[in-house]
N, C-alpha and C. Protein backbone atom coordinates (compact mmCIF):
# COMPACT_ATOMS: atom_id res chain seq x y z
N UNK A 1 80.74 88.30 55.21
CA UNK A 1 81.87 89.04 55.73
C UNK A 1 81.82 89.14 57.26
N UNK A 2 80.38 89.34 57.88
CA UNK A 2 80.49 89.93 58.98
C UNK A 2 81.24 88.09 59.74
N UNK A 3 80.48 86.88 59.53
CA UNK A 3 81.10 85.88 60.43
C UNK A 3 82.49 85.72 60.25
N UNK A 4 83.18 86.15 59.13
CA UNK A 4 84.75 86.03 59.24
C UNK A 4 85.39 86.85 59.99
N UNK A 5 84.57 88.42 59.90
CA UNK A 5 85.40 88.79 61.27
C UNK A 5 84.54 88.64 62.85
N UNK A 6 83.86 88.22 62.51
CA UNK A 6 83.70 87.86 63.85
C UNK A 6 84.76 86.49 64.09
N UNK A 7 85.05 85.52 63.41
CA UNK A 7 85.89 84.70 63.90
C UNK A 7 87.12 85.00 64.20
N UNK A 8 87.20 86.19 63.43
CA UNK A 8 89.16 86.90 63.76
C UNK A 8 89.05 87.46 65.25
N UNK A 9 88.04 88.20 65.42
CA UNK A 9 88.03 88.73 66.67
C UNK A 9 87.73 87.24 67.94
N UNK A 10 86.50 87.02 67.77
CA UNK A 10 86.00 85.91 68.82
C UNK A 10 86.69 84.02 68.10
N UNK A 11 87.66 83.91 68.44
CA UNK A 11 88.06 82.13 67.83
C UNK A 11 87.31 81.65 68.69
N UNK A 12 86.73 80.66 67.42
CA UNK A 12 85.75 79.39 68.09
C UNK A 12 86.83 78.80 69.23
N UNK A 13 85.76 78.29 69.91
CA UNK A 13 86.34 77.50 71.63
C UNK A 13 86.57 76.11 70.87
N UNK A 14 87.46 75.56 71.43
CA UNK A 14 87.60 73.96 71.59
C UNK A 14 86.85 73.45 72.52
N UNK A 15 86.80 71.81 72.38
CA UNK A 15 85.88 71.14 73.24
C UNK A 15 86.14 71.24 74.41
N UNK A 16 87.61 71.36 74.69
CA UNK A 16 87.60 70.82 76.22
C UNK A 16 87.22 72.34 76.58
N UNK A 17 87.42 73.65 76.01
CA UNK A 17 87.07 75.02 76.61
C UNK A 17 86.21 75.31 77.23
N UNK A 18 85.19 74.80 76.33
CA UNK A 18 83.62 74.57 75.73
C UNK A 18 82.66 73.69 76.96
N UNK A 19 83.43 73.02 77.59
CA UNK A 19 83.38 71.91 78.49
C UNK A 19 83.35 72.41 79.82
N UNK A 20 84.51 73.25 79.72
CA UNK A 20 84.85 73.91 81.26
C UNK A 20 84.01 75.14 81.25
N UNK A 21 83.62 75.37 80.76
CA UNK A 21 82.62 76.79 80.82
C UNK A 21 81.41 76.15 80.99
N UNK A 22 80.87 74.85 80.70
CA UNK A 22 79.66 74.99 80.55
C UNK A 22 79.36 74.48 82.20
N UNK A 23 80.74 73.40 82.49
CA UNK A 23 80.52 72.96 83.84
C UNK A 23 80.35 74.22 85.04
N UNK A 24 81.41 74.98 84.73
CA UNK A 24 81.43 76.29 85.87
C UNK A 24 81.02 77.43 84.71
N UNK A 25 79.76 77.92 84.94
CA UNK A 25 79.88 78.98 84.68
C UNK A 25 79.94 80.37 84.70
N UNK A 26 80.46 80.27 85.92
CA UNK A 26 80.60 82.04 87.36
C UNK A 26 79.25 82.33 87.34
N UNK A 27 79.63 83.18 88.00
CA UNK A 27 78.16 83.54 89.04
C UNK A 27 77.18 84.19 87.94
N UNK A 28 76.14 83.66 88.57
CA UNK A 28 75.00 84.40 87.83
C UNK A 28 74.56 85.51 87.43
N UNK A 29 73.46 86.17 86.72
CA UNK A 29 73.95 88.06 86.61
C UNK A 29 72.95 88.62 88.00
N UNK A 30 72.20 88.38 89.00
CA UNK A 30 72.02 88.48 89.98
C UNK A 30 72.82 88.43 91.08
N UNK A 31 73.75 87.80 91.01
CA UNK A 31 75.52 87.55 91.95
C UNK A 31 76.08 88.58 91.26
N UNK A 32 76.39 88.72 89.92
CA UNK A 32 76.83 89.93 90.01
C UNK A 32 76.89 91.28 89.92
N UNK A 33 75.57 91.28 89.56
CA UNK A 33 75.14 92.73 90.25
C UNK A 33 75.20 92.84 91.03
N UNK A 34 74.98 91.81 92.44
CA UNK A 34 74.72 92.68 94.00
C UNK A 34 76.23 92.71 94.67
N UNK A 35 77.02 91.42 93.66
CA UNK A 35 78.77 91.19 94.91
C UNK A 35 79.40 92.30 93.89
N UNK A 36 78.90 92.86 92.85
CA UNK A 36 80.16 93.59 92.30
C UNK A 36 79.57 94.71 91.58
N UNK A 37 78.80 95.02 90.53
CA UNK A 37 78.05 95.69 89.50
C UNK A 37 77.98 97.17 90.94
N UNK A 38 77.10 96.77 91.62
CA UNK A 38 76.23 97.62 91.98
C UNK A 38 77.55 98.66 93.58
N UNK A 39 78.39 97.90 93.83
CA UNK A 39 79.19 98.28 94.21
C UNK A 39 80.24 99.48 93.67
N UNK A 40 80.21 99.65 92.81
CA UNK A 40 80.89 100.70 91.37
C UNK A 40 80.34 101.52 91.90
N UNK A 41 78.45 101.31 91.39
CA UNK A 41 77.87 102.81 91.17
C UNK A 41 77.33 103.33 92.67
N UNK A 42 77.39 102.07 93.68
CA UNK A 42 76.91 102.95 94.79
C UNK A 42 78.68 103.84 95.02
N UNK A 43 79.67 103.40 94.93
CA UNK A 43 80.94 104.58 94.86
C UNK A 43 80.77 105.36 94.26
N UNK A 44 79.99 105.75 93.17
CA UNK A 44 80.15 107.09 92.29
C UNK A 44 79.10 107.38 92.83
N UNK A 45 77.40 107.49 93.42
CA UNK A 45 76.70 107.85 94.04
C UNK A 45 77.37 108.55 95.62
N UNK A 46 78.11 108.15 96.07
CA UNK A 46 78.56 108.45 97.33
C UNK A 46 79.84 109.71 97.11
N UNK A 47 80.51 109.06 95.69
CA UNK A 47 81.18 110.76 95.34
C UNK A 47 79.91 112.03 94.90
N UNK A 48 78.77 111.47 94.30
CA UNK A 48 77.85 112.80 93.75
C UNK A 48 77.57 113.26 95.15
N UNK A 49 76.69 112.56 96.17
CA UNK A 49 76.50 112.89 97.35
C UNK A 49 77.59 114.13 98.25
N UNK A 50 78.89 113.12 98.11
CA UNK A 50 79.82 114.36 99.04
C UNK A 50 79.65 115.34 98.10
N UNK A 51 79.80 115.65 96.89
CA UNK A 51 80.22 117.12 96.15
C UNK A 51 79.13 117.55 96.24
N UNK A 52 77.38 117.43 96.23
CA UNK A 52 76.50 118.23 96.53
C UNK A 52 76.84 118.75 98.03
N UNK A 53 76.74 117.89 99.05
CA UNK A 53 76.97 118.45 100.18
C UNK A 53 78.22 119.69 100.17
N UNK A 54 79.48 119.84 99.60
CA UNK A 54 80.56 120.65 99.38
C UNK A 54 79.78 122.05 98.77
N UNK A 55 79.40 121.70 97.46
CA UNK A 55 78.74 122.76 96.67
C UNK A 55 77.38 123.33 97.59
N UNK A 56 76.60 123.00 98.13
CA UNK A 56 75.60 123.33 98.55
C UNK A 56 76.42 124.55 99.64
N UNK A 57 77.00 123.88 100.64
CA UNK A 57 77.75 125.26 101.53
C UNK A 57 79.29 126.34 100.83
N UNK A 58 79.31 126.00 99.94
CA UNK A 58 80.55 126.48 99.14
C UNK A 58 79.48 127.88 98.43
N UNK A 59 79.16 127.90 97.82
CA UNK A 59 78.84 129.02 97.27
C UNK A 59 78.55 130.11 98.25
N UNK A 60 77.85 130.69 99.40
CA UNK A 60 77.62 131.26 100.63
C UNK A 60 78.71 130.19 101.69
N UNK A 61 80.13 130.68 101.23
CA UNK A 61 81.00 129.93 102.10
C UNK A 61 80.76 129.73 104.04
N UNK A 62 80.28 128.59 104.30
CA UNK A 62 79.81 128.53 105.19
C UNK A 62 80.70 127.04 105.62
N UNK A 63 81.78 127.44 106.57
CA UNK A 63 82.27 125.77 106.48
C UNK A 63 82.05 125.52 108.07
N UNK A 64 81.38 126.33 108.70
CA UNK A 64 81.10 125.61 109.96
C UNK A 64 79.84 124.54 109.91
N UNK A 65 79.08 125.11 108.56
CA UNK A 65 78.07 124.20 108.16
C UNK A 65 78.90 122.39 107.40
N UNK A 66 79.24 123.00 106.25
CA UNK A 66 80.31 122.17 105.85
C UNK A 66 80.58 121.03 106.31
N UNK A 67 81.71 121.35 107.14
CA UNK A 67 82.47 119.95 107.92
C UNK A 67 81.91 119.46 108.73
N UNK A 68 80.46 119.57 109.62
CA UNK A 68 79.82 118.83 110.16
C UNK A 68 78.57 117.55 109.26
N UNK A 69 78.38 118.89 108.38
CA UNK A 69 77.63 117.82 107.16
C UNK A 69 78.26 117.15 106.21
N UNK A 70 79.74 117.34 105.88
CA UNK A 70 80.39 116.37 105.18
C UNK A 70 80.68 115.22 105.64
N UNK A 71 80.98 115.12 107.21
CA UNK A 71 81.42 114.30 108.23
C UNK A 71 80.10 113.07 108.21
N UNK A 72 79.32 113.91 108.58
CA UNK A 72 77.79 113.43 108.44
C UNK A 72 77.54 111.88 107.71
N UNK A 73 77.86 113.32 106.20
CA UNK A 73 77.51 111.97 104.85
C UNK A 73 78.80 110.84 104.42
N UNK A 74 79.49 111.47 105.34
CA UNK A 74 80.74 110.01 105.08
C UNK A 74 80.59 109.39 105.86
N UNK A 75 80.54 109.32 107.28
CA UNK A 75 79.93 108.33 108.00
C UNK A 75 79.10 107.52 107.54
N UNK A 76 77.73 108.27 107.53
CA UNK A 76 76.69 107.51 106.56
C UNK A 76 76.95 106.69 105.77
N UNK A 77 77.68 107.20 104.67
CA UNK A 77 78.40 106.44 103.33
C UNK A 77 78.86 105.49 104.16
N UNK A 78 79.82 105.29 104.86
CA UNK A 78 80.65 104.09 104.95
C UNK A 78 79.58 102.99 106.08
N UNK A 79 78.80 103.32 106.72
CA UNK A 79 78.05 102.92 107.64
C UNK A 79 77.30 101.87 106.55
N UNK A 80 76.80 102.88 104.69
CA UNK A 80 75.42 102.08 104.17
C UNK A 80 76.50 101.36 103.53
N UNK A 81 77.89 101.46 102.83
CA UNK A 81 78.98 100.68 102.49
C UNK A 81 79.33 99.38 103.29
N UNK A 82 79.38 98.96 104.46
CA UNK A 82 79.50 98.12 105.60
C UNK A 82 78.22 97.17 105.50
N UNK A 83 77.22 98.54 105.54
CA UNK A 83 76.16 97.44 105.74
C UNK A 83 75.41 96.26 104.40
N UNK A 84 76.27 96.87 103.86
CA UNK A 84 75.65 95.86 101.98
C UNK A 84 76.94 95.13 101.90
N UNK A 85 78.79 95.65 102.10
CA UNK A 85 79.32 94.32 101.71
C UNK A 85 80.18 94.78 102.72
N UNK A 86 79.97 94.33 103.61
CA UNK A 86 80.95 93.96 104.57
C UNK A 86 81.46 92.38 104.66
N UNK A 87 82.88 92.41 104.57
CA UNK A 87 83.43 90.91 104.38
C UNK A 87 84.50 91.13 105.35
N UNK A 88 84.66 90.37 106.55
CA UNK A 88 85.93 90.59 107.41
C UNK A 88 86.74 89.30 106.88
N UNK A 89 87.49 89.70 107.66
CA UNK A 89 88.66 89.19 107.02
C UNK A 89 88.83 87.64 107.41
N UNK A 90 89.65 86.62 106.63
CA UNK A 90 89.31 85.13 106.75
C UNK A 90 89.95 84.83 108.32
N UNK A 91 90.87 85.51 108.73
CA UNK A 91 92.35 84.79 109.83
C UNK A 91 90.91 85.85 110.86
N UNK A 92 90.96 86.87 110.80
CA UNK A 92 90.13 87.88 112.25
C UNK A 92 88.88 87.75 112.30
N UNK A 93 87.74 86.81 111.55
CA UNK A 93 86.51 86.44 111.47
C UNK A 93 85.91 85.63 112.77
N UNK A 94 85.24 85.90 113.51
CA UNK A 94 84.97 85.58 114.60
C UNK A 94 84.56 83.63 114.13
N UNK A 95 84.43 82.80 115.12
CA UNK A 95 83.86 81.27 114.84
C UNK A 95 82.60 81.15 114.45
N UNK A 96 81.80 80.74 114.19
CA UNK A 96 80.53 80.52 114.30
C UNK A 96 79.51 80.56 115.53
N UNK A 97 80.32 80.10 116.53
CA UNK A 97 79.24 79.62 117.70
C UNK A 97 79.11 81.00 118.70
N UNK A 98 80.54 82.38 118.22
CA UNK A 98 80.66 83.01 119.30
C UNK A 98 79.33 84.40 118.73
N UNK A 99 78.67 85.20 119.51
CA UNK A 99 78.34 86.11 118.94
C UNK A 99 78.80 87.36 118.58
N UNK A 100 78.06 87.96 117.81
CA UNK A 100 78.50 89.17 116.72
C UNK A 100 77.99 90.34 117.58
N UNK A 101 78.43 91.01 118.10
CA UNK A 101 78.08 92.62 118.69
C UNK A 101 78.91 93.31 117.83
N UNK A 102 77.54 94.48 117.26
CA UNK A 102 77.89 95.17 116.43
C UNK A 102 77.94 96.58 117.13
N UNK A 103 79.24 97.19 116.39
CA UNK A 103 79.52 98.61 116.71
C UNK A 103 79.53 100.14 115.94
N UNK A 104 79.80 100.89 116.19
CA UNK A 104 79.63 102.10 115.83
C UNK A 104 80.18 101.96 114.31
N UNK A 105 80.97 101.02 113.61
CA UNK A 105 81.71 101.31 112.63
C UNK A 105 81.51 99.80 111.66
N UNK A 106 80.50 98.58 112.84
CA UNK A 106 80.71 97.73 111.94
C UNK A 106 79.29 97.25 112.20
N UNK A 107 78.27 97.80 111.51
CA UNK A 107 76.59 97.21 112.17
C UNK A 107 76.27 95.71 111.76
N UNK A 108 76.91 95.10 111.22
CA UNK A 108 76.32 93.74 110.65
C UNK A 108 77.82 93.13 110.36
N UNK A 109 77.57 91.31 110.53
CA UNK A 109 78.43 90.77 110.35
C UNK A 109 78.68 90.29 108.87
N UNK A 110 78.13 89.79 108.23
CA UNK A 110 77.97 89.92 106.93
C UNK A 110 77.29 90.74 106.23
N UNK A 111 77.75 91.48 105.43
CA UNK A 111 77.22 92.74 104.26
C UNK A 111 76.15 92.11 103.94
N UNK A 112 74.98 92.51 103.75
CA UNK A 112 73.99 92.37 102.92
C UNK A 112 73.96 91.46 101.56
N UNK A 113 74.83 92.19 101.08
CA UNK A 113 75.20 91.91 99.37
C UNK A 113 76.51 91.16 99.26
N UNK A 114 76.40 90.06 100.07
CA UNK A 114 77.67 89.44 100.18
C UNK A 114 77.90 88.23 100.00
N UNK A 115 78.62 86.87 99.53
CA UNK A 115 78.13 85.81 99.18
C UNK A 115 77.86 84.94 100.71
N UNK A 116 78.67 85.47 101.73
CA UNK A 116 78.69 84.79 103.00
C UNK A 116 77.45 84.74 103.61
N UNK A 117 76.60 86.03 103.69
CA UNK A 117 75.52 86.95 103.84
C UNK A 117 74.19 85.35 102.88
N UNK A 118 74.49 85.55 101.98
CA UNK A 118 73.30 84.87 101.06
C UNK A 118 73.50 83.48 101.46
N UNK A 119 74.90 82.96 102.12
CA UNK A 119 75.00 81.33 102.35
C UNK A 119 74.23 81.54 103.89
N UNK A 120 74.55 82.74 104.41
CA UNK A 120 73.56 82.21 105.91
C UNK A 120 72.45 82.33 105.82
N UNK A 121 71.83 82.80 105.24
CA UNK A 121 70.40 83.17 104.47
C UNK A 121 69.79 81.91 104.36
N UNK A 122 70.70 81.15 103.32
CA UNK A 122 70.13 79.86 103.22
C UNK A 122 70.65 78.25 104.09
N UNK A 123 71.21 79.06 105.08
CA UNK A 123 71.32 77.95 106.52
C UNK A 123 72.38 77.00 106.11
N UNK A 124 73.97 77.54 105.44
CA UNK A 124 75.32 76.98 104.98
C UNK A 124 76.07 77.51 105.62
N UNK A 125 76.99 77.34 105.63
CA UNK A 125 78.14 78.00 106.50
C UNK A 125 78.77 78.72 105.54
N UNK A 126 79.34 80.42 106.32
CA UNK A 126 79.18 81.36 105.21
C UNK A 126 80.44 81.46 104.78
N UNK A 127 81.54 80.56 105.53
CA UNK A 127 83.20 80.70 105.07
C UNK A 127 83.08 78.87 104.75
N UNK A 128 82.79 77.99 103.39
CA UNK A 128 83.00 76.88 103.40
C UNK A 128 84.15 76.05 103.71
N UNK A 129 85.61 77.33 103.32
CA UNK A 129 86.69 76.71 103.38
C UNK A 129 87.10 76.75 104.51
N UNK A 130 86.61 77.06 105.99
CA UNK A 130 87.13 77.02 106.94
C UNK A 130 86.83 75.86 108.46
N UNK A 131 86.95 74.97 107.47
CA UNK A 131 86.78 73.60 108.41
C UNK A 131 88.13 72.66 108.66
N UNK A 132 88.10 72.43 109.90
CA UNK A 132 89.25 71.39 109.90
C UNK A 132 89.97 72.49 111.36
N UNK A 133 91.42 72.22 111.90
CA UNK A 133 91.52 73.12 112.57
C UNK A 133 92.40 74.42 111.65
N UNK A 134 92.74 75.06 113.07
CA UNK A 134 93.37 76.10 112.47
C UNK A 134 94.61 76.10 112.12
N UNK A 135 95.54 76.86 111.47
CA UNK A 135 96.56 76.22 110.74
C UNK A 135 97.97 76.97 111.34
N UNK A 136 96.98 78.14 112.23
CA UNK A 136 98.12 79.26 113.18
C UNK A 136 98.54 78.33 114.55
N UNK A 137 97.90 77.36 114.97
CA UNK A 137 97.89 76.87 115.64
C UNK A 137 99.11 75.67 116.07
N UNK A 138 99.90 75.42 114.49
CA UNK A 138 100.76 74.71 114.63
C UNK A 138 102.03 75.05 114.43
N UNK A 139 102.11 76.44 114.42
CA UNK A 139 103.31 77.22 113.99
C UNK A 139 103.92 78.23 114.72
């Protein structure tokens, strides 16, 4: 019984399906834990974070304490957010050859946990599709 419904639920693949999955088969579970999985729960870690900080000065209402330490841990948050996946954008991404000075809001050019990040790691170029010229250039 149980393989008949498993076939109602899951239909066997055809060859050519069967084929294309085996050639590509997305990213690995190490790719996706670090480009996506782990991105979730560091957001729900960064909501537990602000509401302790809230609750901690909320009960002995103290909001001059408060809004300097909430400010604090969102900065923070978005500072350790930046620094694991930061991905700028394809058209405003600086060239390769120019350098990266990092600022108050953007400490690293590629996120940590990023696939661009892991191609410079291993000495590739971290945007592959951006060879040839530019395409703003003729318009």
């Amino acid at each position: 019984m149980a393989p008949l419904l498993l076939r109602r639920v899951v239909p066997p693949l055809d060859d050519e399906t069967r084929q294309a999955a085996i050639s590509d088969p997305g990213p690995s579970w190490r790719e996706w834990f670090y480009f996506d999985f782990a991105r979730a729960w560091m957001a729900l870690l960064f909501f537990v974070v602000d509401t302790w900080v809230i609750a901690i000065f909320l009960r002995p209402l103290d909001l001059y304490a408060m809004v300097p330490s909430l400010i604090g841990a969102v900065y923070a948050e978005v500072l350790a957010y930046r620094y694991l996946w930061a991905r700028p954008h394809r058209d405003r991404s600086l060239p390769s050859g120019e350098p990266f000075k990092p600022t108050w809001l953007t400490p690293v050019r590629w996120g940590r946990w990023t696939p661009e990040a892991w191609r410079v790691r291993a000495g590739l170029d971290p945007q592959p599709g951006r060879t040839g010229p530019d395409p703003r250039e003729f318009l």
